[in-house]
C-alpha atoms as a PDB file:
ATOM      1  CA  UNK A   1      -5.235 -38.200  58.825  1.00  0.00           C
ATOM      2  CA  UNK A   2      -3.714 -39.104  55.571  1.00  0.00           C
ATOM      3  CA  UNK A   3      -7.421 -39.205  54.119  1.00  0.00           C
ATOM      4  CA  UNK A   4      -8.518 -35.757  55.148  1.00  0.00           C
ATOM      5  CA  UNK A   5      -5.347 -34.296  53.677  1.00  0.00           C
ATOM      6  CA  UNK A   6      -6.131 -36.378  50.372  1.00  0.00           C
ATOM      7  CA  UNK A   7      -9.888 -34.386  50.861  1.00  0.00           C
ATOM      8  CA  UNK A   8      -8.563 -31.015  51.776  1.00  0.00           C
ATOM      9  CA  UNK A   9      -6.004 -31.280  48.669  1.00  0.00           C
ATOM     10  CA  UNK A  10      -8.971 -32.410  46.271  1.00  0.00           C
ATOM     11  CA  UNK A  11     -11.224 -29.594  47.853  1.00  0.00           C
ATOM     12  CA  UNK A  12      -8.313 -26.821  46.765  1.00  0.00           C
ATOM     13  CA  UNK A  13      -8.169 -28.318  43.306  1.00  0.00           C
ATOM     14  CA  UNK A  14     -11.802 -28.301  42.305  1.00  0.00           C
ATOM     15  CA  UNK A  15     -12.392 -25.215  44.030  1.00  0.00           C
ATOM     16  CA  UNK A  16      -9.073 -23.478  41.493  1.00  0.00           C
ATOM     17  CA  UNK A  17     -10.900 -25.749  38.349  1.00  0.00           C
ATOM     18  CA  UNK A  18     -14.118 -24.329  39.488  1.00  0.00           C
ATOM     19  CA  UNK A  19     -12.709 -20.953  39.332  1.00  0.00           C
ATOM     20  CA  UNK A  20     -11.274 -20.868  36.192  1.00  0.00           C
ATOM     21  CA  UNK A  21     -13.891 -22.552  34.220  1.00  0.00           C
ATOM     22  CA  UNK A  22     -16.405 -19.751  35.136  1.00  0.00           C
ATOM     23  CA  UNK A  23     -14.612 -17.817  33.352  1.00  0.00           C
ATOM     24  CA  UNK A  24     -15.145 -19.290  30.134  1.00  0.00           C
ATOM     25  CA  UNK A  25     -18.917 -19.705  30.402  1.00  0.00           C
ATOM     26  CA  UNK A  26     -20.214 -18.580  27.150  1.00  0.00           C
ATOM     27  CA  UNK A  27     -22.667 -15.325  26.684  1.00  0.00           C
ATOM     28  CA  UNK A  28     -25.707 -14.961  24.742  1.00  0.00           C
ATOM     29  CA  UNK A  29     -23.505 -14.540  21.677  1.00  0.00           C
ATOM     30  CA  UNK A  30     -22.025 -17.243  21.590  1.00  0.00           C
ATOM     31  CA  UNK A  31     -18.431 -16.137  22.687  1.00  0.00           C
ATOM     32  CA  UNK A  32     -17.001 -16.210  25.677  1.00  0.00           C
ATOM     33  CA  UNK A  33     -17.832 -13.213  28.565  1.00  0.00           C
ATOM     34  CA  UNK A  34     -14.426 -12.706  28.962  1.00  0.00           C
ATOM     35  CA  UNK A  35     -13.762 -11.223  25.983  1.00  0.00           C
ATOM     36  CA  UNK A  36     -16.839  -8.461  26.205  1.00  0.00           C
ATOM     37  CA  UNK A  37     -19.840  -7.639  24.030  1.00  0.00           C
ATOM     38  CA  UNK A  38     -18.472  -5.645  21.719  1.00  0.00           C
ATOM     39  CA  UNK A  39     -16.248  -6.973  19.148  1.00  0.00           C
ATOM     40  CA  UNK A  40     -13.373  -4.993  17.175  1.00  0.00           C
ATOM     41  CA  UNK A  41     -15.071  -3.667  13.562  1.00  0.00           C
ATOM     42  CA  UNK A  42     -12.116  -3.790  11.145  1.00  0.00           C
ATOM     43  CA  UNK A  43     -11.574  -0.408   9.596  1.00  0.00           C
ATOM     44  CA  UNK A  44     -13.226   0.127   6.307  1.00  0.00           C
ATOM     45  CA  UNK A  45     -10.800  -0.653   3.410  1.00  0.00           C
ATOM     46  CA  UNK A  46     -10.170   3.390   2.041  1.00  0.00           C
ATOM     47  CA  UNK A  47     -10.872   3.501  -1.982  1.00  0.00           C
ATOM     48  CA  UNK A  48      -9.607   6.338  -3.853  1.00  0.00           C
ATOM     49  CA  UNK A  49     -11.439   8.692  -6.205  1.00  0.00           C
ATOM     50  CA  UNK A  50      -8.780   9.183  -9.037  1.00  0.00           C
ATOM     51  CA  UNK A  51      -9.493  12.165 -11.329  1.00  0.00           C
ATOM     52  CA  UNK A  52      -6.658  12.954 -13.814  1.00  0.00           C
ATOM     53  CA  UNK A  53      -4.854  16.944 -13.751  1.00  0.00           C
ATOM     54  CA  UNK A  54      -3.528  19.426 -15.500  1.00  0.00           C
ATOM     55  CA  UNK A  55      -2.067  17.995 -19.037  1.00  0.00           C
ATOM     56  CA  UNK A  56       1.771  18.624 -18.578  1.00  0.00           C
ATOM     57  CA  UNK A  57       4.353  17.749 -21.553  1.00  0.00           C
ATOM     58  CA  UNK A  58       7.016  15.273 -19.902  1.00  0.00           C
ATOM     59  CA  UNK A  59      10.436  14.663 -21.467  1.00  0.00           C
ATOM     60  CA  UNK A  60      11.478  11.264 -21.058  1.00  0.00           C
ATOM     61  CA  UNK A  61      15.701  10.075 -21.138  1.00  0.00           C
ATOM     62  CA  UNK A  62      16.378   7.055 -23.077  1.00  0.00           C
ATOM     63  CA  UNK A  63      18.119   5.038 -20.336  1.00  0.00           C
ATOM     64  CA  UNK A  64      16.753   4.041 -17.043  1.00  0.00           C
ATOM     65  CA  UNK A  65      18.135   4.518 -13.712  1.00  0.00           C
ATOM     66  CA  UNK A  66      17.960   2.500 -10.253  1.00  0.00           C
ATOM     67  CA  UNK A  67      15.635   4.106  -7.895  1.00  0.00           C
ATOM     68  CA  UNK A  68      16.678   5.566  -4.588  1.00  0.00           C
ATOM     69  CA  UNK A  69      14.392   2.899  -2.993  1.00  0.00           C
ATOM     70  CA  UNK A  70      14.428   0.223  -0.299  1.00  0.00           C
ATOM     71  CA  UNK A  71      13.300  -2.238  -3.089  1.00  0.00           C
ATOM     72  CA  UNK A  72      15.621  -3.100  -6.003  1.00  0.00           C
ATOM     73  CA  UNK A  73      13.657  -1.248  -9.440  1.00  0.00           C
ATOM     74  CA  UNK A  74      14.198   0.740 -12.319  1.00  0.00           C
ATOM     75  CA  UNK A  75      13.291   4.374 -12.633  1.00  0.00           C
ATOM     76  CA  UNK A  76      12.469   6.849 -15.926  1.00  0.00           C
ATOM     77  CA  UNK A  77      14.325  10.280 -16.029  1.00  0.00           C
ATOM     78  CA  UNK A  78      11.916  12.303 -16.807  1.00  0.00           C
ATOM     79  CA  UNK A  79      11.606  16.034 -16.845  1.00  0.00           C
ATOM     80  CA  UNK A  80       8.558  18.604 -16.703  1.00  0.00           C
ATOM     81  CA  UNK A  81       9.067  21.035 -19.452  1.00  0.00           C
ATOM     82  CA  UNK A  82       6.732  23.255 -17.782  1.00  0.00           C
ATOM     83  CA  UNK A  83       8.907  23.487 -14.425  1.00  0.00           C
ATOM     84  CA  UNK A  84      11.812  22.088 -15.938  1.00  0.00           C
ATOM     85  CA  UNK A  85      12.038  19.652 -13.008  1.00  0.00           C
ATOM     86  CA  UNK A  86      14.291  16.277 -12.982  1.00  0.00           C
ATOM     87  CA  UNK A  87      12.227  13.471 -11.125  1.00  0.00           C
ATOM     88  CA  UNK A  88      12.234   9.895 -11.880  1.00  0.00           C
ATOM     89  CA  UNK A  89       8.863   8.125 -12.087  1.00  0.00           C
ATOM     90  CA  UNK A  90       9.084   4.261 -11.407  1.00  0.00           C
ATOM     91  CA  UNK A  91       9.155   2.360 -15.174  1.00  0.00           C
ATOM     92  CA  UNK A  92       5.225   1.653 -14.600  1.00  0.00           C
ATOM     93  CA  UNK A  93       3.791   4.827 -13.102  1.00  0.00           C
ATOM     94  CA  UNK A  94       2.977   6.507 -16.366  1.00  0.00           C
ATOM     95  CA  UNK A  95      -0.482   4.503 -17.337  1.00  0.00           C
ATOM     96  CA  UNK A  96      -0.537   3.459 -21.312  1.00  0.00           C
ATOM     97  CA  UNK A  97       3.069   4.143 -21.546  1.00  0.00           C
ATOM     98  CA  UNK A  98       5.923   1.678 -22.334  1.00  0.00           C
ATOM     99  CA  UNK A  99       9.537   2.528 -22.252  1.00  0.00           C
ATOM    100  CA  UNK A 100      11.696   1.326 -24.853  1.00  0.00           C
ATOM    101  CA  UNK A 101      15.066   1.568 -23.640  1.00  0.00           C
ATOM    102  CA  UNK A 102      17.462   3.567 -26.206  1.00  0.00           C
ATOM    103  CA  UNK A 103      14.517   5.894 -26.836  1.00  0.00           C
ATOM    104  CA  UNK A 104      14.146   9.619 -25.986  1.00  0.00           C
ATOM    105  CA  UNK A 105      10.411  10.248 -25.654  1.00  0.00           C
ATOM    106  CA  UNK A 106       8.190  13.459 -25.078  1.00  0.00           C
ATOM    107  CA  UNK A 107       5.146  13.055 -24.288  1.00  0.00           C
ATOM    108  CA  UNK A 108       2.015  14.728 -22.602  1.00  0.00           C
ATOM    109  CA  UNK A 109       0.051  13.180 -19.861  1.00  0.00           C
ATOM    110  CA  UNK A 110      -2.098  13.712 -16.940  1.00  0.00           C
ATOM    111  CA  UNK A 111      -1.650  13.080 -13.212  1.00  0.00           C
ATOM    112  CA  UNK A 112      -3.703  11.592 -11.091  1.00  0.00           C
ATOM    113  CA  UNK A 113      -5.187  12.960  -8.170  1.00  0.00           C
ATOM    114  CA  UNK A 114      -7.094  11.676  -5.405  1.00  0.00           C
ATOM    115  CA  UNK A 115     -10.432  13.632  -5.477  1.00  0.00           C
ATOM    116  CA  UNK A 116     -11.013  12.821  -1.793  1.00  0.00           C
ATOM    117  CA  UNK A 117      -7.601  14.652  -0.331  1.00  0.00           C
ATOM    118  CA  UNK A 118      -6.581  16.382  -2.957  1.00  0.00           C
ATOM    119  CA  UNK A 119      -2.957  14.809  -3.237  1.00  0.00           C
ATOM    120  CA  UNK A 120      -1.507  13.603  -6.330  1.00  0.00           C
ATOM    121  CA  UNK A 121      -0.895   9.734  -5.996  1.00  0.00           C
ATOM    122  CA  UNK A 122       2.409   9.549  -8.388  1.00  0.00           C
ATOM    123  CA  UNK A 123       0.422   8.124 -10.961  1.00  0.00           C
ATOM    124  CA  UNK A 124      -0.244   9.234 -14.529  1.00  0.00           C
ATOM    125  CA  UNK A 125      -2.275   8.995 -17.802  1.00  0.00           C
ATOM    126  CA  UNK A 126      -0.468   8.847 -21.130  1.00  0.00           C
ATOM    127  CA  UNK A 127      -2.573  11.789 -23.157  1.00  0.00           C
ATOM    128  CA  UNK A 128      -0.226  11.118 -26.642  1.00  0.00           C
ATOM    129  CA  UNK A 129       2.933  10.581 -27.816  1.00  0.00           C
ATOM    130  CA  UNK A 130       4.314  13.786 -28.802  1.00  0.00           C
ATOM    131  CA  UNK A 131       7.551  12.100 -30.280  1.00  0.00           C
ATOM    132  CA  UNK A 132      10.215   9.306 -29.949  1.00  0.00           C
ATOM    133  CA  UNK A 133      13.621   9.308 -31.023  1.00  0.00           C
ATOM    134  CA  UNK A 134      15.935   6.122 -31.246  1.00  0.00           C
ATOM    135  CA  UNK A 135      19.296   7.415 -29.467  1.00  0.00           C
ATOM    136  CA  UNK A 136      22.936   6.282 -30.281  1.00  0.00           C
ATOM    137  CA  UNK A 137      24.502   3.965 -28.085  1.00  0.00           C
ATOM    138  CA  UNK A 138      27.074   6.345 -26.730  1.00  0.00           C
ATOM    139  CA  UNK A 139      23.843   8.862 -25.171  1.00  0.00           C
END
């Protein structure tokens, strides 16, 4: 009795082994049929197409400020004399352009714009340096 238990237990076992190795018999491809024919296609990496805009005369404060970001970074004052609206730009965001701090600066520049969607990507290209004053300590 004790043997065909011992056989009926060993039958129950290979059968469950049996089982689950089918499922890992391998395809044509190589990989395994449980995980399908098709495999996920990453999505393609998106690559703007930067054109610069409309040349715009900036005004640019001689300190900077702390940016109302989730990561700790320094922002320029600056102000559109066109629209004679306050933003601040993050210290790097005007390309060919270097803040000195102490200095008031105008300057003209471009923006750049994603050709593809039309949106301006906070970005900009220093045109020229229209002017730069050293400021007293107490500005």
């Amino acid at each position: 009795m004790l043997n065909v238990k011992k056989v009926a237990v060993a039958t129950i076992v290979g059968s469950t082994m049996l089982a689950s190795l089918a499922g890992c018999q391998s395809s044509s491809n190589g990989f395994a049929s449980s995980f399908g024919k098709k495999q996920p296609v990453p999505a393609p990496r998106y690559i703007p197409n930067l054109i610069e805009g409309e040349l715009t005369q900036l005004d640019i404060a001689p300190q900077k400020q702390v940016c109302p970001s989730r990561l700790p970074m320094q922002c320029m004052s600056v102000i559109r004399a066109s629209t004679n609206e306050n933003v601040l730009l993050p210290y790097n965001a005007i390309k060919g352009f270097t803040h000195m701090q102490g200095y008031r600066y105008t300057i003209n520049a471009r923006p750049l714009i994603d050709q593809n969607n039309k949106q301006a990507t906070g970005e900009w290209q220093l045109v020229n340096i229209v002017s730069s004053i050293k400021m007293n300590d107490a500005s």
